[in-house]
C-alpha atoms as a PDB file:
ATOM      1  CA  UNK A   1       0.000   0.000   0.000  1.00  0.00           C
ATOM      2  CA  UNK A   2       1.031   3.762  -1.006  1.00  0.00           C
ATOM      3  CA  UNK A   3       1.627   5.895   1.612  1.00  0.00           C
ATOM      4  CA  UNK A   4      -0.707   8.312  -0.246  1.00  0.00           C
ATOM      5  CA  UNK A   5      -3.267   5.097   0.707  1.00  0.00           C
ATOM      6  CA  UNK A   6      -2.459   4.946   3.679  1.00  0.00           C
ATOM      7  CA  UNK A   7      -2.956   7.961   4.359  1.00  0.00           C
ATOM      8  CA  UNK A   8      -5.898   8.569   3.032  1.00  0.00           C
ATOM      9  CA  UNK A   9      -7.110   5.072   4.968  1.00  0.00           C
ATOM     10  CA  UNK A  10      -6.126   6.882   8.051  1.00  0.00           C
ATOM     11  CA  UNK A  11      -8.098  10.376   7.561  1.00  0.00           C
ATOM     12  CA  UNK A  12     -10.899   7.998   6.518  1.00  0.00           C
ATOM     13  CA  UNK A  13     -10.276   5.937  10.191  1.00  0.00           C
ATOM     14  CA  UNK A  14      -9.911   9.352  11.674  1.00  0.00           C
ATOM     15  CA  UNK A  15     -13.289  10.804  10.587  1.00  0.00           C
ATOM     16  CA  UNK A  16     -15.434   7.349  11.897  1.00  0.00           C
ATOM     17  CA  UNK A  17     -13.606   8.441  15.580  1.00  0.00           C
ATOM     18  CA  UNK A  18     -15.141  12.396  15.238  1.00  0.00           C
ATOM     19  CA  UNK A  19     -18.218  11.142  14.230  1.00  0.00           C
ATOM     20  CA  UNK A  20     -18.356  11.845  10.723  1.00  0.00           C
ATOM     21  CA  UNK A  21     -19.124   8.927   8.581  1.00  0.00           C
ATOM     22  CA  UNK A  22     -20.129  10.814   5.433  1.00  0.00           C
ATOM     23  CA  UNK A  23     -16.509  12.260   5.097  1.00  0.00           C
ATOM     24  CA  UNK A  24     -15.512   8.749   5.882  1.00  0.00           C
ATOM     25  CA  UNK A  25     -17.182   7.156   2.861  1.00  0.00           C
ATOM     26  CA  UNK A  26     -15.874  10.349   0.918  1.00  0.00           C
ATOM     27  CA  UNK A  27     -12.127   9.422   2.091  1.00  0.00           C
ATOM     28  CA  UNK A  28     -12.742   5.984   1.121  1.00  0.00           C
ATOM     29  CA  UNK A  29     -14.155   7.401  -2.330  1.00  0.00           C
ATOM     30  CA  UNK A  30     -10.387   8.369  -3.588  1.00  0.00           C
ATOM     31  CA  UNK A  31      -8.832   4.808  -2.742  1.00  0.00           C
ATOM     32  CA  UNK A  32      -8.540   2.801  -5.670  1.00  0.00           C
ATOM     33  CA  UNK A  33      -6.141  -0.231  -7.195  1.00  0.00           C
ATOM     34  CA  UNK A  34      -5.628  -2.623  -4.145  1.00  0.00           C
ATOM     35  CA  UNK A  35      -6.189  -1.079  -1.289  1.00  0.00           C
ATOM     36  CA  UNK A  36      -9.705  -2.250  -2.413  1.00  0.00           C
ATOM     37  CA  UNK A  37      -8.154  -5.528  -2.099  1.00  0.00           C
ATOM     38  CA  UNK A  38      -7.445  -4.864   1.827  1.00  0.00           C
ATOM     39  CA  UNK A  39      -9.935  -5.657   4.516  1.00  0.00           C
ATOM     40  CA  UNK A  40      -8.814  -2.856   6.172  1.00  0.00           C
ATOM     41  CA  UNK A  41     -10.734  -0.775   3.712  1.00  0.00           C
ATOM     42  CA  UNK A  42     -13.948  -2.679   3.801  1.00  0.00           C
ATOM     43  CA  UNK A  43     -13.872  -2.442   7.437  1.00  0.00           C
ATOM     44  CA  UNK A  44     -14.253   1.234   7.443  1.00  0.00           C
ATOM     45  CA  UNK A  45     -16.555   1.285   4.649  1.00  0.00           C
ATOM     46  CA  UNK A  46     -18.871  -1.179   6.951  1.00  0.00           C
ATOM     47  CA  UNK A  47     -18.169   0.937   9.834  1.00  0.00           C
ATOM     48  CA  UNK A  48     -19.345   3.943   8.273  1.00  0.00           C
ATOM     49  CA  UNK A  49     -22.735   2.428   6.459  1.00  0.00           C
ATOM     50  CA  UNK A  50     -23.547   1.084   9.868  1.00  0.00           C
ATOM     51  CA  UNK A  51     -23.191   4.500  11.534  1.00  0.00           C
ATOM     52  CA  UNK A  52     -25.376   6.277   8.748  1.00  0.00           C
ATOM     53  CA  UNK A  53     -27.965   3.108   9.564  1.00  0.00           C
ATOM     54  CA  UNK A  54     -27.437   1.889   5.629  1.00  0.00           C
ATOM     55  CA  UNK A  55     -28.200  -1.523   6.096  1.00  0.00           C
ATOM     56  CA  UNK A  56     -28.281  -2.500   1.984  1.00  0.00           C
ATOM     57  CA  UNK A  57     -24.918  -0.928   1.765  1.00  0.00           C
ATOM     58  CA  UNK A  58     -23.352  -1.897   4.619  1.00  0.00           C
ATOM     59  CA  UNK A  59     -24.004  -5.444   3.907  1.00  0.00           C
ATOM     60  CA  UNK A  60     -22.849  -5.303   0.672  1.00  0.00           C
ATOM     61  CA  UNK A  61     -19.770  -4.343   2.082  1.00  0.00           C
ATOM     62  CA  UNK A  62     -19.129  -6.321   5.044  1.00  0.00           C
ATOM     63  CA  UNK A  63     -19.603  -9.247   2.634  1.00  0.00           C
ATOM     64  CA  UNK A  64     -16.931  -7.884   0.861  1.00  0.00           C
ATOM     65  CA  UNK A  65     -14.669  -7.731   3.367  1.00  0.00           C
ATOM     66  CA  UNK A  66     -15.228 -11.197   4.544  1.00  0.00           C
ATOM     67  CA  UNK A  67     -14.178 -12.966   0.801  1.00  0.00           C
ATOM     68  CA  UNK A  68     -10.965 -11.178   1.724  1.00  0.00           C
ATOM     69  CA  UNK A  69     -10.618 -11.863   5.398  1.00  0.00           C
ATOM     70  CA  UNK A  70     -13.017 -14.522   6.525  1.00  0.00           C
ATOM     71  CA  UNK A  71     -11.463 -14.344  10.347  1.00  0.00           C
ATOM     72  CA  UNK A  72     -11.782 -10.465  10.843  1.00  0.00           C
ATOM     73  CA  UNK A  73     -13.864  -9.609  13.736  1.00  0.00           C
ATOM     74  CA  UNK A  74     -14.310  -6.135  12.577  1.00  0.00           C
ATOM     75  CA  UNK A  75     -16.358  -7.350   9.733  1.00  0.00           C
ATOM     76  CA  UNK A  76     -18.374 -10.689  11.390  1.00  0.00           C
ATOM     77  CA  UNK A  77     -19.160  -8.056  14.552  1.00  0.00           C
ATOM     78  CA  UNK A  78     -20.620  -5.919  11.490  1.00  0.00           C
ATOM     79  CA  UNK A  79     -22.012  -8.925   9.697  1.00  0.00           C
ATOM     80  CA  UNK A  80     -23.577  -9.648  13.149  1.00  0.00           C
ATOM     81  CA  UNK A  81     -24.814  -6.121  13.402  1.00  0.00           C
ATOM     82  CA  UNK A  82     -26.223  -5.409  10.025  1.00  0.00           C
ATOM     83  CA  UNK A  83     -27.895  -8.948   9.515  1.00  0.00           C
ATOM     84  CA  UNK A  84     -29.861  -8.116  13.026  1.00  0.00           C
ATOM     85  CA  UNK A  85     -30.923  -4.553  12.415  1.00  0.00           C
ATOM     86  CA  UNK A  86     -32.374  -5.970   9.128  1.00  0.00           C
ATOM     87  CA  UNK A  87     -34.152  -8.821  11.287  1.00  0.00           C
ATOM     88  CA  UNK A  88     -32.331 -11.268   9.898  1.00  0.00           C
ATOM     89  CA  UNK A  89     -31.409 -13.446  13.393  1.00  0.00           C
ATOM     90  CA  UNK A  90     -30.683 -16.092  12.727  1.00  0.00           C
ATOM     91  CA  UNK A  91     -27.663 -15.469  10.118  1.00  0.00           C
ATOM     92  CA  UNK A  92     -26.717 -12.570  13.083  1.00  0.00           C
ATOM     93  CA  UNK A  93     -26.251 -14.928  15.292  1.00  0.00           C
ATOM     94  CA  UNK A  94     -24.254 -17.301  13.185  1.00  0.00           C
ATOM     95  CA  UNK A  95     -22.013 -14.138  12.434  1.00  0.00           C
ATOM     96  CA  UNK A  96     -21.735 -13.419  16.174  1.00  0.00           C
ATOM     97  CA  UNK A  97     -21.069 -17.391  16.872  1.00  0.00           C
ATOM     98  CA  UNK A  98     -18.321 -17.661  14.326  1.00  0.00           C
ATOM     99  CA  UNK A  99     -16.464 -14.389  15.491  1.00  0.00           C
ATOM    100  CA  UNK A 100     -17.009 -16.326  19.239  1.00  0.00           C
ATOM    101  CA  UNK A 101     -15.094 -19.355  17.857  1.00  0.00           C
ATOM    102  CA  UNK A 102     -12.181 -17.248  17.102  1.00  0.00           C
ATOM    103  CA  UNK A 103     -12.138 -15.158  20.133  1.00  0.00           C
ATOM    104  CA  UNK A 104     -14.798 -16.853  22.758  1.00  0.00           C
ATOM    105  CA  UNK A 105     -13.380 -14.485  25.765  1.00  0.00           C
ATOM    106  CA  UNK A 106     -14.430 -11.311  23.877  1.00  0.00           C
ATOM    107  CA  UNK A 107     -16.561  -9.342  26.266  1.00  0.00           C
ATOM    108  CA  UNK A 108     -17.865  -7.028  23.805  1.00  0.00           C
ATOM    109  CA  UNK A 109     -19.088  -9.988  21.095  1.00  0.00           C
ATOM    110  CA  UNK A 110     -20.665 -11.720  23.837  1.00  0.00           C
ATOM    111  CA  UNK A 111     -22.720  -8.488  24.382  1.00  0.00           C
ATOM    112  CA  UNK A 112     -23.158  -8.447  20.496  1.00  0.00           C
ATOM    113  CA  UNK A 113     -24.622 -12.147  21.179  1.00  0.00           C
ATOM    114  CA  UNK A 114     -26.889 -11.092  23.896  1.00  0.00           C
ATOM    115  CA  UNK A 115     -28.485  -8.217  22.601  1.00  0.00           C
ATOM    116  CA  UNK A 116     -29.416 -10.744  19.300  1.00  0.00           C
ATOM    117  CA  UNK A 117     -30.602 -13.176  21.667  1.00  0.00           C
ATOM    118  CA  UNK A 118     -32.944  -9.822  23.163  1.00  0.00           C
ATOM    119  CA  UNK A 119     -34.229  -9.143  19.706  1.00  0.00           C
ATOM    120  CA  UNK A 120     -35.324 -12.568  19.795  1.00  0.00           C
ATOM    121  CA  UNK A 121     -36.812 -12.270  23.416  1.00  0.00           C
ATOM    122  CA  UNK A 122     -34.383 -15.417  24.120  1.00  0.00           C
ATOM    123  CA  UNK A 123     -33.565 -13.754  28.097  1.00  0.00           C
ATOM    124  CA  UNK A 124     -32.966 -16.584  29.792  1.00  0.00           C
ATOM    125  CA  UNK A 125     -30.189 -16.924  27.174  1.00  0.00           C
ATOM    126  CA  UNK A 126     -28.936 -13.980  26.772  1.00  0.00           C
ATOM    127  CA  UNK A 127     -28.551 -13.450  30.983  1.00  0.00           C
ATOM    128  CA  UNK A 128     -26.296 -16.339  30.342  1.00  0.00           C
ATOM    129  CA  UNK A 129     -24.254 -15.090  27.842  1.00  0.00           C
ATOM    130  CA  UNK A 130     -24.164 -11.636  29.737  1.00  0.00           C
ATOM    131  CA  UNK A 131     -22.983 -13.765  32.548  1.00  0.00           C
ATOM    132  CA  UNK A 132     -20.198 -14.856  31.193  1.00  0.00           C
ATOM    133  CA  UNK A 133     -19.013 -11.142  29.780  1.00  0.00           C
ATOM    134  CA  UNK A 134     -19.565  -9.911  33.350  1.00  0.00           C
ATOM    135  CA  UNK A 135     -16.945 -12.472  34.783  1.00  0.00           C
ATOM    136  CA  UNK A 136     -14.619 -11.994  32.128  1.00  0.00           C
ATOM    137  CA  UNK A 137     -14.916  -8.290  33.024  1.00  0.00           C
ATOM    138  CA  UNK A 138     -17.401  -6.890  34.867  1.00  0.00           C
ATOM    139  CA  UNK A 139     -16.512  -3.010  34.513  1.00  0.00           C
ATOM    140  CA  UNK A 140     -16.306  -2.881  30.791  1.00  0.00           C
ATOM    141  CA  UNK A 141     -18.855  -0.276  29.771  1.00  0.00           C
ATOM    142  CA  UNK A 142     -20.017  -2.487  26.737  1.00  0.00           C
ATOM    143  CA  UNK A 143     -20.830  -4.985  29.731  1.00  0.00           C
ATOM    144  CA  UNK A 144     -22.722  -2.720  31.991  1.00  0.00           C
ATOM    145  CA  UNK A 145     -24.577  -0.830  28.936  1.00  0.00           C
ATOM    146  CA  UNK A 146     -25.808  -4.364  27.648  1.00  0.00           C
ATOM    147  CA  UNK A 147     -26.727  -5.780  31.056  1.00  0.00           C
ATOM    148  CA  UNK A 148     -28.675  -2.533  32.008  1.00  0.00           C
ATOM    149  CA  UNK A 149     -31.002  -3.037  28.666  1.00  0.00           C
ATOM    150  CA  UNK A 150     -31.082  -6.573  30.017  1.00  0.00           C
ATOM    151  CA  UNK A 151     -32.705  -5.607  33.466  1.00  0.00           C
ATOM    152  CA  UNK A 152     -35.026  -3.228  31.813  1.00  0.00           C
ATOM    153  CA  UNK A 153     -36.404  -6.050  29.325  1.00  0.00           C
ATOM    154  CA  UNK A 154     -37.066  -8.635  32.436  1.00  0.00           C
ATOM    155  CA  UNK A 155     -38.663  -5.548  34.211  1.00  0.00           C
ATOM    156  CA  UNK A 156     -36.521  -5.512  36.757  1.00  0.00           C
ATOM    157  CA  UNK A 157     -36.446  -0.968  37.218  1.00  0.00           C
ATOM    158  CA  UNK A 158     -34.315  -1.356  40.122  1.00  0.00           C
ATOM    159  CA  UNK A 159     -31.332  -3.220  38.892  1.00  0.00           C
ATOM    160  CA  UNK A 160     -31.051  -1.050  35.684  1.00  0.00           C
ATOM    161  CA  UNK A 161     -31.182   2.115  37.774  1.00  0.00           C
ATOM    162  CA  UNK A 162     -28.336   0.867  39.650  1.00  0.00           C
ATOM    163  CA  UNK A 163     -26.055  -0.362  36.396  1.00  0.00           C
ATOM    164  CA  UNK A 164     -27.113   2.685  35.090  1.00  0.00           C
ATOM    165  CA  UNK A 165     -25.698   4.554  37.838  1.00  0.00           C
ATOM    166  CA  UNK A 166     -22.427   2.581  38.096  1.00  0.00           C
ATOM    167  CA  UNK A 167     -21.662   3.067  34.360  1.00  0.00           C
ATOM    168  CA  UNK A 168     -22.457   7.290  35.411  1.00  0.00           C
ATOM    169  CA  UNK A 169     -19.645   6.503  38.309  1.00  0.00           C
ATOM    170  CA  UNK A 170     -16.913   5.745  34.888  1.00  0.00           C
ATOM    171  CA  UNK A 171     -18.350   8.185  32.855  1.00  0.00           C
ATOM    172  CA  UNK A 172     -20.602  10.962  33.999  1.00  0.00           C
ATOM    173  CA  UNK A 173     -21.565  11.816  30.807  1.00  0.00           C
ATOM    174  CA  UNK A 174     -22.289   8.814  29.313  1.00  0.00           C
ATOM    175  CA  UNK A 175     -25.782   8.959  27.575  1.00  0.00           C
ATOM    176  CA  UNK A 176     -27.068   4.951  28.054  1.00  0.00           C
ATOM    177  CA  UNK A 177     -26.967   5.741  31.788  1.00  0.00           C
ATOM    178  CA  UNK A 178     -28.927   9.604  31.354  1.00  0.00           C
ATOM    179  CA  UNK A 179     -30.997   7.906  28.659  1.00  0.00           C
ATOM    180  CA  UNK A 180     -32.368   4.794  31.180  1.00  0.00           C
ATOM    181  CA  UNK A 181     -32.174   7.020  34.362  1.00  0.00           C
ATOM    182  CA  UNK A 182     -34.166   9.805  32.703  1.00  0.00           C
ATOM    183  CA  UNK A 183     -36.792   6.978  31.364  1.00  0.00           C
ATOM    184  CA  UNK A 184     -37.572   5.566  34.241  1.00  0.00           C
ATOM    185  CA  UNK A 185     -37.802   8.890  36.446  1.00  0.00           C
ATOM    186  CA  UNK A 186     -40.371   9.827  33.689  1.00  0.00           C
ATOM    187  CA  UNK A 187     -42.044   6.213  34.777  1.00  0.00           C
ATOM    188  CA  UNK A 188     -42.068   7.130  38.408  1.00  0.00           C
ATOM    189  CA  UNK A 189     -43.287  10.971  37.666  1.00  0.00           C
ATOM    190  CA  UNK A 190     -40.337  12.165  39.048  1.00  0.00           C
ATOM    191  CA  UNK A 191     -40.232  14.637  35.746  1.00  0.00           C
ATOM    192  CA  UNK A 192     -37.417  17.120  36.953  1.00  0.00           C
ATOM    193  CA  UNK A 193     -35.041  14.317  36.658  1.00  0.00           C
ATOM    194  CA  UNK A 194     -36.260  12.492  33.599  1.00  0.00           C
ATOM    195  CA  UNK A 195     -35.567  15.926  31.892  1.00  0.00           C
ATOM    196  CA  UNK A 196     -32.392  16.653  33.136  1.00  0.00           C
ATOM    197  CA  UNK A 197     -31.076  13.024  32.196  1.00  0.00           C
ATOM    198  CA  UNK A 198     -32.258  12.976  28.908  1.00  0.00           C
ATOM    199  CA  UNK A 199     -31.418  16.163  28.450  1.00  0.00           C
ATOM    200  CA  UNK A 200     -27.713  15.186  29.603  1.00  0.00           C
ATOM    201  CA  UNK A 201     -28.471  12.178  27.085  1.00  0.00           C
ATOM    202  CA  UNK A 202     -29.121  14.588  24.368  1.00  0.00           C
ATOM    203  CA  UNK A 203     -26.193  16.747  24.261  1.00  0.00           C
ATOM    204  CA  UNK A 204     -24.327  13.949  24.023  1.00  0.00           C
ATOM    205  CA  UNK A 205     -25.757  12.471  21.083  1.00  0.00           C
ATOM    206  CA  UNK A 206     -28.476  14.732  19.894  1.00  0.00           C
ATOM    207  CA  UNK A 207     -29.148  12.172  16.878  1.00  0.00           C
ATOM    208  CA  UNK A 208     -28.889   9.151  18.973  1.00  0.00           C
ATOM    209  CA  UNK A 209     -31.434  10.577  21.877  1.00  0.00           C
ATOM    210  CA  UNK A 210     -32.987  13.645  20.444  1.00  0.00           C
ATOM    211  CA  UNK A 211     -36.511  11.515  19.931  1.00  0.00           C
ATOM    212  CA  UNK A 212     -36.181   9.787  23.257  1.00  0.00           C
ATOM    213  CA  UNK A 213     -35.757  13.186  25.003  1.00  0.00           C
ATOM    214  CA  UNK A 214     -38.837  15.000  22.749  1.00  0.00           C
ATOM    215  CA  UNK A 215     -41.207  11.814  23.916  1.00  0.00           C
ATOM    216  CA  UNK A 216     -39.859  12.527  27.971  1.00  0.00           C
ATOM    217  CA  UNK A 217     -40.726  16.062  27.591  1.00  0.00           C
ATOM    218  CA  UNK A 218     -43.675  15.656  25.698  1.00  0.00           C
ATOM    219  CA  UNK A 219     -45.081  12.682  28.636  1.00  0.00           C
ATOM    220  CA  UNK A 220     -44.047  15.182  31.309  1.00  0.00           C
ATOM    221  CA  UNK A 221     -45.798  17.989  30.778  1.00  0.00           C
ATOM    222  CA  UNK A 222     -48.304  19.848  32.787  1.00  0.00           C
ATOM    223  CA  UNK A 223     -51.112  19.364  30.835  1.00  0.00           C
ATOM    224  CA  UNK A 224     -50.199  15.211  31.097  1.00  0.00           C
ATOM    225  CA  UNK A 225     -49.634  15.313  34.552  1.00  0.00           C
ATOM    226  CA  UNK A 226     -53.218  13.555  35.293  1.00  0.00           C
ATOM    227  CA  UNK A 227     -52.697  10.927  33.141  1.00  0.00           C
ATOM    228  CA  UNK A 228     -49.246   9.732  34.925  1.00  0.00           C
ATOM    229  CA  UNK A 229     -51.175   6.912  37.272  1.00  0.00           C
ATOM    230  CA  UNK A 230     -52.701   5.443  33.944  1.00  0.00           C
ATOM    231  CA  UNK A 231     -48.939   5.670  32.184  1.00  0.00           C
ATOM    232  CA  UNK A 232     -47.308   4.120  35.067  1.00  0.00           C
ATOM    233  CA  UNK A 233     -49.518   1.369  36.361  1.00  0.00           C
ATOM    234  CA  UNK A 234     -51.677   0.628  33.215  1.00  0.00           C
ATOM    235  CA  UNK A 235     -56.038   1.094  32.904  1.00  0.00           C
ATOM    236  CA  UNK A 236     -56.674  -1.895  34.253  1.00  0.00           C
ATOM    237  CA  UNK A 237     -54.832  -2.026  37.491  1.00  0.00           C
ATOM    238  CA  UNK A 238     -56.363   1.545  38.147  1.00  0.00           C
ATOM    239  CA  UNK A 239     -59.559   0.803  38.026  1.00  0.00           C
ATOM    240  CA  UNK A 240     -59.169  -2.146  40.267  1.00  0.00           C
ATOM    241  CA  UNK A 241     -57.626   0.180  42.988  1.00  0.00           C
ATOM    242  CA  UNK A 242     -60.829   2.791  42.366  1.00  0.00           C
ATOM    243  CA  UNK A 243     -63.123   0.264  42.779  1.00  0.00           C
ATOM    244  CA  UNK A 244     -61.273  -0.948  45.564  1.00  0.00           C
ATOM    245  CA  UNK A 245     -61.141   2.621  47.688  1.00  0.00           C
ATOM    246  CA  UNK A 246     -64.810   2.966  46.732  1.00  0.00           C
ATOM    247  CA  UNK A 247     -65.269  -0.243  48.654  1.00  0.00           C
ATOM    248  CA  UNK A 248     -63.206   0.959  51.321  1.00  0.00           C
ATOM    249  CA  UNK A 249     -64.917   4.584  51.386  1.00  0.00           C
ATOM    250  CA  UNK A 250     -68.346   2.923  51.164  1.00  0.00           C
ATOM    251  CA  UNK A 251     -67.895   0.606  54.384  1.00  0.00           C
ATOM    252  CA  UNK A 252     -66.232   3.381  56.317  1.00  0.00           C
ATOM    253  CA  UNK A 253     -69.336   5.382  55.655  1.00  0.00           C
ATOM    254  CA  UNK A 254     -67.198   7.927  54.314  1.00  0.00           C
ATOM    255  CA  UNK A 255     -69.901   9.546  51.870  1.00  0.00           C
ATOM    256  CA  UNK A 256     -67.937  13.543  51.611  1.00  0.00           C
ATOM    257  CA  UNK A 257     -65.109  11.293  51.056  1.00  0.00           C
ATOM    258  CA  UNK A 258     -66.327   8.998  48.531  1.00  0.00           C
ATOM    259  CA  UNK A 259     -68.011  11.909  46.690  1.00  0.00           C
ATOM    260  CA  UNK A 260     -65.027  13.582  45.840  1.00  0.00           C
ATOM    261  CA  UNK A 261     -62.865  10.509  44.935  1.00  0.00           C
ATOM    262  CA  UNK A 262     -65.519   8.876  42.277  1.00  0.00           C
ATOM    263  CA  UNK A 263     -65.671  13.142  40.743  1.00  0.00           C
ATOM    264  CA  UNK A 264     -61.696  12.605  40.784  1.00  0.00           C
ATOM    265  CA  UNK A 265     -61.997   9.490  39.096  1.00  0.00           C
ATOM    266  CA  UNK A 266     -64.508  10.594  36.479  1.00  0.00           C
ATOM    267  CA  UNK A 267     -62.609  13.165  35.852  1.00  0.00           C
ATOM    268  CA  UNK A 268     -59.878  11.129  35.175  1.00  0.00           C
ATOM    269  CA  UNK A 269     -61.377   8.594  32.667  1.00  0.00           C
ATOM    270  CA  UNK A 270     -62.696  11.426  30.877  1.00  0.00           C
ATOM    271  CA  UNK A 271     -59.291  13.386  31.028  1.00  0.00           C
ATOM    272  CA  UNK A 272     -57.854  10.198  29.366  1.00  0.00           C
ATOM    273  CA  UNK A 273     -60.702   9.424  26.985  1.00  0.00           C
ATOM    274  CA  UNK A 274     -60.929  13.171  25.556  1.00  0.00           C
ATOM    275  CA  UNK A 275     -58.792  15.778  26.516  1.00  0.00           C
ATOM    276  CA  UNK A 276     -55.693  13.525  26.853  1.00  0.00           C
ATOM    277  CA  UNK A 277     -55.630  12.567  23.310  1.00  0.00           C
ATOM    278  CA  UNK A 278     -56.517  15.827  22.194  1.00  0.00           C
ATOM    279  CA  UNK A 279     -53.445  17.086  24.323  1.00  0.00           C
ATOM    280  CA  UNK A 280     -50.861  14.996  22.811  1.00  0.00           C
ATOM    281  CA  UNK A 281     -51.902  15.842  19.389  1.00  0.00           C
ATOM    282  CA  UNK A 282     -51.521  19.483  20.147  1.00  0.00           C
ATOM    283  CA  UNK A 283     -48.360  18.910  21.675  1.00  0.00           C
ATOM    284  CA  UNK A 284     -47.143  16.900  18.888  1.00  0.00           C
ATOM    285  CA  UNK A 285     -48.159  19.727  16.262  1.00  0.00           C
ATOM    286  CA  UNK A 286     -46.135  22.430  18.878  1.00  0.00           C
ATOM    287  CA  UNK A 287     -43.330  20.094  18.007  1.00  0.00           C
ATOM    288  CA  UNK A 288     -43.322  20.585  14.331  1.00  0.00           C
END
C-alpha cells in the first residue's frame, strides 16, 4: 500500500472516531487499485454504512470484506450487526457465533450475542451469555450498557437504575446511563429528573437521543400530569384500585369522602378518553 493510501485510509479511520461517517465514505471514495483488495478498507466502509444506519450498503460491504478476510472480527461483529438490524437473526447470530469461535473471551461480542438473543426475546439466554461477559470483566462499559437493557427487558427498574448509575460513576456523561435514568424517572413521575437526564443524554448524542428526550418532555408535561397513574400502572390495574377505595370509602361510611374521589376518578377517565388525546396531538403539532 502507497503511503498516499495509507494515508488517506487513516483520515478515513480518523473521521469514523469524530463522528463523521459521510466524510468517511468520501475518504474511502479516492482509494482505488488494491487497497480495495485490503480488509482494512472494507472495514471502514462497513463501519461507516452502519453508523449512517445503511443496512443494503453496509451489507454489501461487510460481505466484501469477509471474501478477503473470513477471520476479521471487525467485519463478522458488522455482519452480526447489520444482519440483526435488518431482522435477519438467525444469520446474526451465526455471524456473532463464528467471530465467538475465534475469540470466545471477547466481552464485547458476547454483548453483540446477547443483545441478538434480546431481539429474539431469548432472556434466559442472553442473561447467560451476559454472565459470562460480566466475569470476564465486569466493569467494561459495553458490559454494563448491555446488562442494564437486560434488566429493563425482564422488568426488573431497580437493577437497571443501579447499572445505570455505576456506568455514570466511569463516565458521567455517558448517555445509556442519562438515557435509562431519565426513562424511568419519567415512569415514576419524578419529571425534573427524567428531563435533566435525557437532556444530559441529548447533548451527548443529539441524533442518537434527540426523539427519546422529545417523547420525555412531551409525557411530562403539565397538561399530562393527570394521566401519569394510567402511564405508570396501566387502565386496568387503576380501576381495580378505584373500585377498591370505593369499597373501602363505602364501608367506612365515608360519603364527603367517597363523593369527591368517584368526581376525581370521572374526571380522570374522561381526562384520558378526551382531553388527553386531544393534548398529545396538540403537543405533537407544537413540536413541528
Amino acid at each position: 500500500m502507497s503511503d498516499v493510501d495509507a494515508k488517506t485510509l487513516a483520515l478515513a479511520e480518523h473521521w469514523l472516531d469524530v463522528g463523521q461517517p459521510a466524510r468517511t465514505l468520501e475518504a474511502l471514495g479516492r482509494v482505488s487499485g488494491d487497497e480495495l483488495h485490503d480488509a482494512e478498507y472494507w472495514e471502514l466502509r462497513t463501519r461507516a454504512h452502519v453508523e449512517l444506519e445503511q443496512w443494503v450498503e453496509a451489507l454489501r460491504a461487510v460481505r466484501e470484506g469477509l471474501e478477503l478476510d473470513p477471520e476479521s472480527l471487525v467485519l463478522l461483529d458488522g455482519a452480526a450487526l447489520v444482519h440483526a438490524e435488518r431482522g435477519e437473526l438467525a444469520a446474526a447470530e451465526e455471524m456473532v457465533l463464528r467471530a465467538l469461535r475465534l475469540d470466545a473471551d471477547n466481552p464485547y461480542l458476547l454483548c453483540r450475542y446477547a443483545q441478538i438473543l434480546h431481539r429474539g426475546n431469548e432472556l434466559d439466554k442472553a442473561e447467560r451469555v451476559l454472565a459470562k461477559a460480566a466475569a470476564i470483566d465486569p466493569d467494561d462499559p459495553a458490559v454494563i450498557q448491555t446488562r442494564i437493557s437486560h434488566e429493563y427487558l425482564r422488568g426488573n427498574d431497580r437493577a437497571a437504575e443501579r447499572l445505570s448509575r455505576e456506568l455514570l460513576e466511569q463516565d458521567a456523561d455517558h448517555p445509556v446511563g442519562h438515557a435509562m435514568l431519565g426513562g424511568l424517572a419519567a415512569d415514576r413521575g419524578s419529571f425534573r429528573a427524567a428531563r435533566r437526564h435525557t437532556g444530559s443524554a441529548v447533548a451527548y448524542d443529539p441524533a442518537e437521543y434527540g426523539d427519546l428526550a422529545r417523547l420525555v418532555r412531551r409525557s411530562t408535561h403539565p397538561l399530562l400530569w393527570p394521566l401519569w397513574p394510567i402511564q405508570r400502572f396501566g387502565p386496568a390495574k387503576v380501576w381495580l384500585a378505584a373500585i377498591l377505595t370505593m369499597g373501602i370509602l363505602t364501608a367506612l361510611d365515608q360519603t364527603f369522602l367517597l363523593g369527591l374521589f368517584v368526581v376525581a376518578y370521572l374526571f380522570l377517565v374522561v381526562y384520558s378518553w378526551v382531553i388527553g388525546p386531544l393534548v398529545v396531538k396538540y403537543l405533537e403539532w407544537r413540536a413541528r
